[in-house]
Protein backbone atom coordinates (compact mmCIF):
# COMPACT_ATOMS: atom_id res chain seq x y z
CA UNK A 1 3.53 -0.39 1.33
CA UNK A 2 2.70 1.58 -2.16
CA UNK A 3 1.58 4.43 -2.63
CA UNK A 4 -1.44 2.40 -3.39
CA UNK A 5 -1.95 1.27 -0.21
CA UNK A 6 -3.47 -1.93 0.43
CA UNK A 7 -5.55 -2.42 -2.63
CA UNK A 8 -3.51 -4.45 -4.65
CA UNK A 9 -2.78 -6.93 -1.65
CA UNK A 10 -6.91 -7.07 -0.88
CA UNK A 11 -7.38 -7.67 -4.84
CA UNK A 12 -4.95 -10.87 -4.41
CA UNK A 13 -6.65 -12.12 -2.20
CA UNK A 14 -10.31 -11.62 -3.39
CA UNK A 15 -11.64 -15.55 -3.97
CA UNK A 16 -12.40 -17.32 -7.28
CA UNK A 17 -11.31 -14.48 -10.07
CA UNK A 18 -8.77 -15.52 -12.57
CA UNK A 19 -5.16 -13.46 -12.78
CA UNK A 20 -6.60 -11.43 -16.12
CA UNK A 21 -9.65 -10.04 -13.87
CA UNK A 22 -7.46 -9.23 -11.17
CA UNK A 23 -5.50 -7.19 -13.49
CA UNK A 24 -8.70 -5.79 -15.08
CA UNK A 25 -9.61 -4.30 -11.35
CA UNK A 26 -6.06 -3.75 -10.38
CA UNK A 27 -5.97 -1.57 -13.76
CA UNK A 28 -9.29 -0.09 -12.51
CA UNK A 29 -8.83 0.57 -9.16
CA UNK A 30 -5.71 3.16 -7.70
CA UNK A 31 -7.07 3.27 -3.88
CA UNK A 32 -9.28 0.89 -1.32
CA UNK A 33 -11.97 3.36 -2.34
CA UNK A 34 -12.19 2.56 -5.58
CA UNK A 35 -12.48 -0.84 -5.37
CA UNK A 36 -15.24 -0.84 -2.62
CA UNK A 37 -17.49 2.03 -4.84
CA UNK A 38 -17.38 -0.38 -7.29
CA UNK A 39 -21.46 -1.51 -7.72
CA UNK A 40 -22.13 -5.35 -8.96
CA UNK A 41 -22.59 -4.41 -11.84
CA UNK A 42 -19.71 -2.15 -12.80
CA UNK A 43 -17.53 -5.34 -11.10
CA UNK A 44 -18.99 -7.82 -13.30
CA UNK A 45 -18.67 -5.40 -16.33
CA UNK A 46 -14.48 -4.89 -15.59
CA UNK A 47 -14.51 -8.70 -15.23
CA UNK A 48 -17.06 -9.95 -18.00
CA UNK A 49 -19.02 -12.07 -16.03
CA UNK A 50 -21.37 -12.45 -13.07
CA UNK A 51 -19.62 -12.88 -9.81
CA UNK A 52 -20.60 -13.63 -6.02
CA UNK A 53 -20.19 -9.85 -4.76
CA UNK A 54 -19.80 -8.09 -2.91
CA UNK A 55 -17.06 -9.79 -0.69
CA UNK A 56 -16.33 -9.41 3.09
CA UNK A 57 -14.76 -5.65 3.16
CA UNK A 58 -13.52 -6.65 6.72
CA UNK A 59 -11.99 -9.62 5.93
CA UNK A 60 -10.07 -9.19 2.95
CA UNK A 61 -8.94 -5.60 4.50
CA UNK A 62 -7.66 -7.43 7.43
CA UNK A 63 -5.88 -10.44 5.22
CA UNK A 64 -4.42 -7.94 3.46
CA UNK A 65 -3.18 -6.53 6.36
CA UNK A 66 -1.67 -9.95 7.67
CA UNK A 67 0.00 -10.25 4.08
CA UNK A 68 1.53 -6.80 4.03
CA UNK A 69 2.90 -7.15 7.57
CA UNK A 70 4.43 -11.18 6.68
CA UNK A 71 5.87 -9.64 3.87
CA UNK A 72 7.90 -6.99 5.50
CA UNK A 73 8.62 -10.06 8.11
CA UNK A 74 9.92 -12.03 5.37
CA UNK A 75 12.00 -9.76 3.60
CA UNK A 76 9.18 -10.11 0.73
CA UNK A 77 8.67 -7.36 -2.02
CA UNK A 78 5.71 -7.12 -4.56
CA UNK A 79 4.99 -5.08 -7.56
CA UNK A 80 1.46 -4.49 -9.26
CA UNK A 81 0.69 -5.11 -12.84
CA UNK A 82 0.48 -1.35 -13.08
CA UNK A 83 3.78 -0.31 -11.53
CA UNK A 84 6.71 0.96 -13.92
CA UNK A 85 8.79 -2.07 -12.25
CA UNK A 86 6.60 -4.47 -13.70
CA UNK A 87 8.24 -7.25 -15.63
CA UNK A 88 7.57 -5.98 -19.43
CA UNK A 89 7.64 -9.32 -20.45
CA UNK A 90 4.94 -10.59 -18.02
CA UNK A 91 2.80 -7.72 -19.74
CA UNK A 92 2.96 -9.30 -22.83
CA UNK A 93 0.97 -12.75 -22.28
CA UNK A 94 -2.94 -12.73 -21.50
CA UNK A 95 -3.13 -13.82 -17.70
CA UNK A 96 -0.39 -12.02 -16.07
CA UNK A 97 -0.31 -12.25 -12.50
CA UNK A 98 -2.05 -8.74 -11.14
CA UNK A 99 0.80 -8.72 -8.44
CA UNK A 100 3.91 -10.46 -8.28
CA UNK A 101 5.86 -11.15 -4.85
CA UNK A 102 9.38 -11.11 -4.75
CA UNK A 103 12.64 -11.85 -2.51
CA UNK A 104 15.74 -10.62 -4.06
CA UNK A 105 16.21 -8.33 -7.42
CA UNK A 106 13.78 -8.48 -9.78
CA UNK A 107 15.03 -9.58 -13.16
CA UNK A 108 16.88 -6.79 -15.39
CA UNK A 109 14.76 -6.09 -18.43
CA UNK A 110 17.61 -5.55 -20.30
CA UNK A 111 19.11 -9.25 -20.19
CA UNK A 112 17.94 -11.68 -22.21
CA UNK A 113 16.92 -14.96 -19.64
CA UNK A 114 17.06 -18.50 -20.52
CA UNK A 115 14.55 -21.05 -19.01
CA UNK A 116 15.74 -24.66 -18.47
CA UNK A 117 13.18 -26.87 -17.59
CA UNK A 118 13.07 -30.90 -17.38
CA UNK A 119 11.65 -33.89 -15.05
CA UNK A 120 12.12 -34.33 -11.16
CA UNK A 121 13.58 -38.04 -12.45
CA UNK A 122 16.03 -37.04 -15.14
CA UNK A 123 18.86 -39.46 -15.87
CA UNK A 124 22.96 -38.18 -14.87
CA UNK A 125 23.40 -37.05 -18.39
CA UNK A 126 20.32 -34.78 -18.67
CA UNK A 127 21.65 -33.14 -14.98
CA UNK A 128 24.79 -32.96 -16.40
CA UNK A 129 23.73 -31.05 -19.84
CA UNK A 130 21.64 -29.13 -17.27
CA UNK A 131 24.10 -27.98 -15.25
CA UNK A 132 26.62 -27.40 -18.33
CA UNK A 133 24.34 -25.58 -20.39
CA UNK A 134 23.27 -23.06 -17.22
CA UNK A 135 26.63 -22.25 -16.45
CA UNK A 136 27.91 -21.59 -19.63
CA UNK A 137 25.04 -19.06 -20.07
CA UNK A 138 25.91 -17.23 -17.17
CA UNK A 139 30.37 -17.11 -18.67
CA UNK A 140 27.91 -15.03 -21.37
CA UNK A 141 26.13 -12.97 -18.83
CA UNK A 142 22.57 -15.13 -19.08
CA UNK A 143 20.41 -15.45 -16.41
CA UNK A 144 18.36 -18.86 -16.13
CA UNK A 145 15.25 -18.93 -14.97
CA UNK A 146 13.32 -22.30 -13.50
CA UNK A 147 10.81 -23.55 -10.86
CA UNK A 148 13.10 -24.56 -7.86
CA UNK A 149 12.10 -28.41 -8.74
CA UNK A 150 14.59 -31.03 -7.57
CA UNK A 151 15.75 -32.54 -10.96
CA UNK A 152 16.63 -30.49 -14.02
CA UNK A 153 15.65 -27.30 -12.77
CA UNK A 154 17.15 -27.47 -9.16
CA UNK A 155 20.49 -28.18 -11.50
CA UNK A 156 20.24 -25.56 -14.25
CA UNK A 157 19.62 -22.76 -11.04
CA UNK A 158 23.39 -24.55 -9.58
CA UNK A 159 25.29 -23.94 -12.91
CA UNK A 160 23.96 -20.64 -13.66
CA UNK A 161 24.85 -19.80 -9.56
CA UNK A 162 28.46 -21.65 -10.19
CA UNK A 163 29.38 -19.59 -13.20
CA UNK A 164 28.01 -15.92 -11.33
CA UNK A 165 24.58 -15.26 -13.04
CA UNK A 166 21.70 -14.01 -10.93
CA UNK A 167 19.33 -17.02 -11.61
CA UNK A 168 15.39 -16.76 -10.99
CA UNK A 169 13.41 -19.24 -10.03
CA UNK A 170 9.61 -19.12 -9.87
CA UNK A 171 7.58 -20.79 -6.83
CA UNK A 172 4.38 -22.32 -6.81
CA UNK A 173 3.61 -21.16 -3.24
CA UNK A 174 3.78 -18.45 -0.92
CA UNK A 175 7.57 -16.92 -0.58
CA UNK A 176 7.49 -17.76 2.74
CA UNK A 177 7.05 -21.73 2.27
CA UNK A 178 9.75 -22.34 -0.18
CA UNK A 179 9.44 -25.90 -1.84
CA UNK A 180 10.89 -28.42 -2.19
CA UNK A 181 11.94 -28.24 1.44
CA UNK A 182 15.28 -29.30 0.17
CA UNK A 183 15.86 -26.95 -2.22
CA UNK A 184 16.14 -24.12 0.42
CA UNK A 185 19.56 -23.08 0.89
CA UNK A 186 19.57 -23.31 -2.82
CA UNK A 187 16.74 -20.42 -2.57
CA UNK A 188 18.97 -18.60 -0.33
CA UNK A 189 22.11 -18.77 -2.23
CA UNK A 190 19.97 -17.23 -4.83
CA UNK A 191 18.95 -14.48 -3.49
CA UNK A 192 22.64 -13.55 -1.96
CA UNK A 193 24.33 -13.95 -5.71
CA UNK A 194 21.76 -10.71 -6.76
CA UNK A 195 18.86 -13.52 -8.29
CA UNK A 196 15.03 -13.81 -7.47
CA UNK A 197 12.27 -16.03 -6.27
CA UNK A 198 9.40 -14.89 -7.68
CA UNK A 199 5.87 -16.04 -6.69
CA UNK A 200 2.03 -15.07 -7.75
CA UNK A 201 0.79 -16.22 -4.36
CA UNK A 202 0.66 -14.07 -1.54
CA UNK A 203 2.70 -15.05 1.77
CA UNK A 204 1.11 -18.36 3.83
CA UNK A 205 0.24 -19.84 0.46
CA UNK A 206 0.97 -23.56 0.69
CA UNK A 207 2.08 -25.21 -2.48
CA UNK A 208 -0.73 -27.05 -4.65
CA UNK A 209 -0.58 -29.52 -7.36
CA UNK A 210 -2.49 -26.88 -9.72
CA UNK A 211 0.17 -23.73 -8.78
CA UNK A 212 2.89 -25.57 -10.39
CA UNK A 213 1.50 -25.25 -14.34
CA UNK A 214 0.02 -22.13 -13.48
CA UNK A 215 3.58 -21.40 -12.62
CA UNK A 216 5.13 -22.48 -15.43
CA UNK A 217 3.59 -19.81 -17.42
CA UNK A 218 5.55 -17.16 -15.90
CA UNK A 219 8.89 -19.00 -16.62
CA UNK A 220 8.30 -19.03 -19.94
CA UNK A 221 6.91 -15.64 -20.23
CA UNK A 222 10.05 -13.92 -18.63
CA UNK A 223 12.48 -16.19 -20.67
CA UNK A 224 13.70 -15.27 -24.22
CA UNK A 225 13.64 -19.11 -24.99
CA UNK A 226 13.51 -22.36 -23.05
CA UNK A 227 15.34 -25.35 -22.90
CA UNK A 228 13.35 -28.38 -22.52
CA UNK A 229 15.87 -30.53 -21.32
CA UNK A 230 14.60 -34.36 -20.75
CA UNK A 231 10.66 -34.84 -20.24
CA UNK A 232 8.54 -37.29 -20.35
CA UNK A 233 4.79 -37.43 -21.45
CA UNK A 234 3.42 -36.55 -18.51
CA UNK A 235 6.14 -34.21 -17.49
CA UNK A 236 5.05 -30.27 -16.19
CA UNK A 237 8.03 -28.89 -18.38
CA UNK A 238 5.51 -30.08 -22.00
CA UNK A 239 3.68 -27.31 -20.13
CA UNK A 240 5.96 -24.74 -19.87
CA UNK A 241 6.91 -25.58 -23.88
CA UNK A 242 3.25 -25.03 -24.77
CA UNK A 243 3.00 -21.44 -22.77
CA UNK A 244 6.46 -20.73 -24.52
CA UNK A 245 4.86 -21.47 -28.02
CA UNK A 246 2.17 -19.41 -26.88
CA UNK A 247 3.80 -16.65 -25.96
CA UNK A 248 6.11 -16.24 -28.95
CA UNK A 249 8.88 -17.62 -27.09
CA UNK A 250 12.04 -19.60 -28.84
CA UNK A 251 12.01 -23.10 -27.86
CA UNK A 252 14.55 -25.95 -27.93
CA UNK A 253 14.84 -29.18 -26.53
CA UNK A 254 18.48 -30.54 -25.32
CA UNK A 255 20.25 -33.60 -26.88
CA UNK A 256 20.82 -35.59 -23.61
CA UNK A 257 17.02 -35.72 -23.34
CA UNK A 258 16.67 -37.39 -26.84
CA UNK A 259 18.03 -40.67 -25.20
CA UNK A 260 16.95 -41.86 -21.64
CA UNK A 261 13.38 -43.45 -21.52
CA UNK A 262 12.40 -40.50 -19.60
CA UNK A 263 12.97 -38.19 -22.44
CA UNK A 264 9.25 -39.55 -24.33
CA UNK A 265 8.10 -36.07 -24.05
CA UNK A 266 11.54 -34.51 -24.97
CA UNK A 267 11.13 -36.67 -28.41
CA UNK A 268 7.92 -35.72 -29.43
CA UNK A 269 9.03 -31.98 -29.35
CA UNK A 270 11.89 -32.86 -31.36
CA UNK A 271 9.47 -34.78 -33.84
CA UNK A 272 6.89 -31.93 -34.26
CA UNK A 273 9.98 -29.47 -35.30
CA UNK A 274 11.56 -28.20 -32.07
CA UNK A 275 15.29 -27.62 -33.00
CA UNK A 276 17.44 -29.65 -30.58
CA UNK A 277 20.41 -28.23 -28.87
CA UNK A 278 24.16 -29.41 -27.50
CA UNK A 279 25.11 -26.40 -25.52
CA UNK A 280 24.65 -23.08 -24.75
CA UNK A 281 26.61 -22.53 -27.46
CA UNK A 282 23.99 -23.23 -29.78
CA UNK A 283 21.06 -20.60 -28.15
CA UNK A 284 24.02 -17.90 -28.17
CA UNK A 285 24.75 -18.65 -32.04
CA UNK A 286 20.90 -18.37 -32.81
CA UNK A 287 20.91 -15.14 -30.97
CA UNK A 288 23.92 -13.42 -32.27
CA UNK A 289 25.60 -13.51 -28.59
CA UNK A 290 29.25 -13.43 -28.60
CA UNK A 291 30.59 -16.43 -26.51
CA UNK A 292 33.11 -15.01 -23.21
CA UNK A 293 35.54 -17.95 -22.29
CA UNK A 294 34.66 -19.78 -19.47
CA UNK A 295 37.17 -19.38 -16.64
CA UNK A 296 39.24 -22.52 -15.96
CA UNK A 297 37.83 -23.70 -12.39
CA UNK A 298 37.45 -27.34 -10.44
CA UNK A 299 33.44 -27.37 -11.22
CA UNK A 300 34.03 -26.88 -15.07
CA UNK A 301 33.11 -28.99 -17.27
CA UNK A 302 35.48 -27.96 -19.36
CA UNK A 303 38.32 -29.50 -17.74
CA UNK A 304 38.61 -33.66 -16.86
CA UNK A 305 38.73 -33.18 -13.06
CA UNK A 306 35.50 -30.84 -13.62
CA UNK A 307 33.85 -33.21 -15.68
CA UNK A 308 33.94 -35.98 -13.29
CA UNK A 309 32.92 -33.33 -10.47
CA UNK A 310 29.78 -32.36 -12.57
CA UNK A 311 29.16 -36.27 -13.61
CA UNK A 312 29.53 -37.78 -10.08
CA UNK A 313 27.44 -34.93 -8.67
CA UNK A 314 24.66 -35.70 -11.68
CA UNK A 315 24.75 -39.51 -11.07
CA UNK A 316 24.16 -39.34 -7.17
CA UNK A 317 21.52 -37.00 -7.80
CA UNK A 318 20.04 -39.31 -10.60
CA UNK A 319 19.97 -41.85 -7.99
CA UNK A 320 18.37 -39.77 -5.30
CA UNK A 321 15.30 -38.37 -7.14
CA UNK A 322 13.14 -41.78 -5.95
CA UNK A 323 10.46 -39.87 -4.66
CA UNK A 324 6.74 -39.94 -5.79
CA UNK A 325 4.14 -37.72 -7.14
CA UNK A 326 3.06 -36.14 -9.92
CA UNK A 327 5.74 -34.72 -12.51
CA UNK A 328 5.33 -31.23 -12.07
């Protein structure tokens, strides 16, 4: 627990408040006793609107409680929009999360990250460029950061892993229920290479089709640039490229996405001026990063035996994603 006690935890969980008025109170408010001598109407004024208060001081006390003690169960961390180990870059967009939970390191503010971002359905050589692209980022010390979707993202977190770089990836649910189910020795592999999960929902939070854009947001706002590597129209990753634009971020799309039918949403980026990219190559160039050389291993796809390693792994996977639901 902070030094803050359990304020921060009881302002998560306080109902129907957007993440900007959270951080308006959290900025507000240093101790419980703050937040409870708080009248209506100095509330409403710190959040700019009327609200249904006060709240249950028992309840949310006691939930905070229950998240505090999950956490330490879990191995789960958080940091308050008003601690100095606050992502700096999550300070700089308008809805920040007020506290962000995480497992592992939280990412060095000193690296530059990359996001790589694409459909749950892509074809084997979107995976592949994926996969590529992540890896060769980390031979130049570049973390990648993505949501832990099965698909492009689930690949870009293996290459970055495979070449050594502490990859992030950002959950739309509670620490403690990682998701996709499948993805979760991924997650843990994560974590023991030095990488994150990071999450804006406290501990017990099931995933929800609405966390996953709101999600998104925090990719792009902790990444340098993103990679939109094959979308469609519909896809959660024309999300992510929006918040990017947003938030000042560089944005590119990747070549292999230019191509399969899934890629609709991939095009229309290129078509409205988003510069399109081969490799990772091309976001070191733009960024003045000296390119280290790769290290000759099985998995790269560098080398013919790698190549077909990487392709064989992207096709089965290609094959695999069958499964239905929204594209987020």
């Amino acid at each position: 627990m902070t030094d803050r006690g359990l304020v921060d935890l009881i302002i998560g969980r306080i109902p129907r408040l957007t993440p900007a008025e959270r951080v308006r109170i959290c900025t507000h408010c240093n101790q419980e006793a703050d937040l409870w001598g708080l009248s209506k109407r100095a509330m409403e004024g710190l959040v700019g609107r009327s609200l249904q208060y006060p709240w249950n001081r028992d309840a949310l006390h006691a939930q905070a409680e229950q998240d505090a003690m999950v956490a330490r169960m879990r191995g789960i961390s958080y940091v308050s929009y008003v601690s100095p180990q606050y992502p700096p870059l999550l300070r700089e967009i308008y809805d920040p999360p007020a506290i962000l939970f995480y497992r592992g390191k939280l990412p060095n503010p000193e690296l530059p990250i990359v996001g790589i971002v694409g459909t749950r359905h892509p074809s084997s050589g979107a995976l592949t460029q994926a996969y590529d692209i992540a890896k060769a980022l980390a031979y130049a010390g570049i973390p990648v950061i993505a949501g832990l979707a099965i698909g492009i993202d689930a690949m870009a977190h293996r290459g970055n892993s495979d070449g050594g770089a502490p990859t992030i990836a950002v959950l739309g649910s509670g620490l403690d229920e990682v998701y996709p189910a499948g993805n979760r020795l991924l997650a843990r592999r994560i974590i023991e290479q030095g990488g994150a999960l990071l999450s804006e929902y406290p501990p017990g939070t099931s995933p929800r089709k609405w966390h996953f854009p709101a999600r998104n947001r925090i990719i792009s706002a902790l990444a340098r640039g993103t990679v939109i590597v094959e979308a469609p129209e519909s896809s959660g990753a024309l999300i992510t490229a929006r918040f990017a634009l947003e938030q000042g971020r560089d944005l590119w799309v990747a070549s292999a996405g230019l191509v399969a039918p899934q890629g609709a949403g991939t095009r229309k980026l290129a078509s409205e001026g988003a510069p399109v990219i081969s490799n990772a190559g091309d976001i070191l160039k733009e960024w003045g990063i000296t390119q280290k050389e790769a290290p000759r291993t099985r998995s790269d796809p560098g080398s013919a035996e790698g190549e077909f390693s990487v392709s064989a792994l992207a096709s089965s996977l290609a094959r695999s994603l069958n499964i239905a639901g929204e594209d987020w």
